[in-house]
Protein backbone atom coordinates (compact mmCIF):
# COMPACT_ATOMS: atom_id res chain seq x y z
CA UNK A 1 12.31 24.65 44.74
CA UNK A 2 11.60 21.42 42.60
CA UNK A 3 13.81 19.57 40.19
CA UNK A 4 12.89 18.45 37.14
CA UNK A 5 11.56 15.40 37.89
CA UNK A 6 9.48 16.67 40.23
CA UNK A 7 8.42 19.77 38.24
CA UNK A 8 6.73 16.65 35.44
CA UNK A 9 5.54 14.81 38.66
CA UNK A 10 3.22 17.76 39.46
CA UNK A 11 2.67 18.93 36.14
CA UNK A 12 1.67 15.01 34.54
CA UNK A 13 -0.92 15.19 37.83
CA UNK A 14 -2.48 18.70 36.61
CA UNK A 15 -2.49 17.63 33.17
CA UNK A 16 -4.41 14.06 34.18
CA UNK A 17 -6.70 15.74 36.59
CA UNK A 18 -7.51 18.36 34.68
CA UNK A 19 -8.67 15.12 31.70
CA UNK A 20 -10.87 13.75 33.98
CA UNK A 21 -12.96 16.72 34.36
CA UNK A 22 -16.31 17.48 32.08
CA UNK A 23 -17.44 20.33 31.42
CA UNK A 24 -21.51 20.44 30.44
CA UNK A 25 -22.70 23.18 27.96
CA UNK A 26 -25.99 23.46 26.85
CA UNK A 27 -26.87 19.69 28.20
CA UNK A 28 -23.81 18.53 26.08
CA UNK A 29 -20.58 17.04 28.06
CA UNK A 30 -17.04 18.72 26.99
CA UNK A 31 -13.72 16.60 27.80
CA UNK A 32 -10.95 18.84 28.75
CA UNK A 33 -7.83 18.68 28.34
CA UNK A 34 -4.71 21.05 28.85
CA UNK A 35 -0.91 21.24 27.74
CA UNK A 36 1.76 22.45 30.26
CA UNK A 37 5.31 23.51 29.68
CA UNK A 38 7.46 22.96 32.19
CA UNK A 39 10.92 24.91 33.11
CA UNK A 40 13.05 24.45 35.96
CA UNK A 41 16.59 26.95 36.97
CA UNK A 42 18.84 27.46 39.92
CA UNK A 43 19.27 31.24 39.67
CA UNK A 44 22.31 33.02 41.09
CA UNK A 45 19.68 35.34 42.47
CA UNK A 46 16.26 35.88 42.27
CA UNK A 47 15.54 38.80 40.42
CA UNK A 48 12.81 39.69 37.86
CA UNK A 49 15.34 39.30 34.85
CA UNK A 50 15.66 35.51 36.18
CA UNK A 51 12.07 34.48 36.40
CA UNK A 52 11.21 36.41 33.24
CA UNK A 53 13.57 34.10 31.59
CA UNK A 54 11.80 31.01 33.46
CA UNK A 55 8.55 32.09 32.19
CA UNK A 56 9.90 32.14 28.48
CA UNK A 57 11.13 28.53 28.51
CA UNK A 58 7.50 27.28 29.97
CA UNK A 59 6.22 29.12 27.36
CA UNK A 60 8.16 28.08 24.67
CA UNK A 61 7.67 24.59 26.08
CA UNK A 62 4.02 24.87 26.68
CA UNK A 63 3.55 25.99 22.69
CA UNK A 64 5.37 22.57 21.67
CA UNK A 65 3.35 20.53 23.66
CA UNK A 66 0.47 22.54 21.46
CA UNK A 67 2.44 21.73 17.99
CA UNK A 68 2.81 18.11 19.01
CA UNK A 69 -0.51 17.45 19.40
CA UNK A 70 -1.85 18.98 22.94
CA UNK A 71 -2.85 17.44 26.09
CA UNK A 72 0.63 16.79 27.47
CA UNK A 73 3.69 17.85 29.08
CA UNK A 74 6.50 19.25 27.58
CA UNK A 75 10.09 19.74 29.66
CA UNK A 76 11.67 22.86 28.03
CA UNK A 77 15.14 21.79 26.98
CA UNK A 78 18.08 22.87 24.36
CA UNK A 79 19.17 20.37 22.06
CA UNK A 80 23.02 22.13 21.33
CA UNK A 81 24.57 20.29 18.23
């Protein structure tokens, strides 16, 4: 129950906390980082079909964020020409 804005408000907050962690391997210190995709719908109904389809737009977002270069947030959106 989020709007977009909202939806990159909690996601940019995962993504930054989520940076400021280490991670220490064999005495070594790893940086993490982490892309999220981000999808937001007002369904007609709720029904598996519907958040299947929300799922696949985070997904296709998240894999952008990924192919741009990671540790970011991508907003899944349809450029229509």
């Amino acid at each position: 129950n989020t709007p977009e804005k909202g939806a990159l408000d909690v996601a940019e907050k995962i993504r930054a906390d989520i940076e400021g962690l280490y991670l220490t391997w064999n005495s070594k210190q790893i940086k993490l980082t982490a892309s999220l995709g981000v999808s937001t719908m007002i369904p007609q109904k709720s029904d598996d079909r519907n958040q299947q389809y929300m799922i696949n737009q985070a997904d296709q977002a998240l894999y952008q964020a990924k192919a741009q270069g990671r540790n970011q947030v991508i907003f899944f959106n349809v450029e229509i020409s």
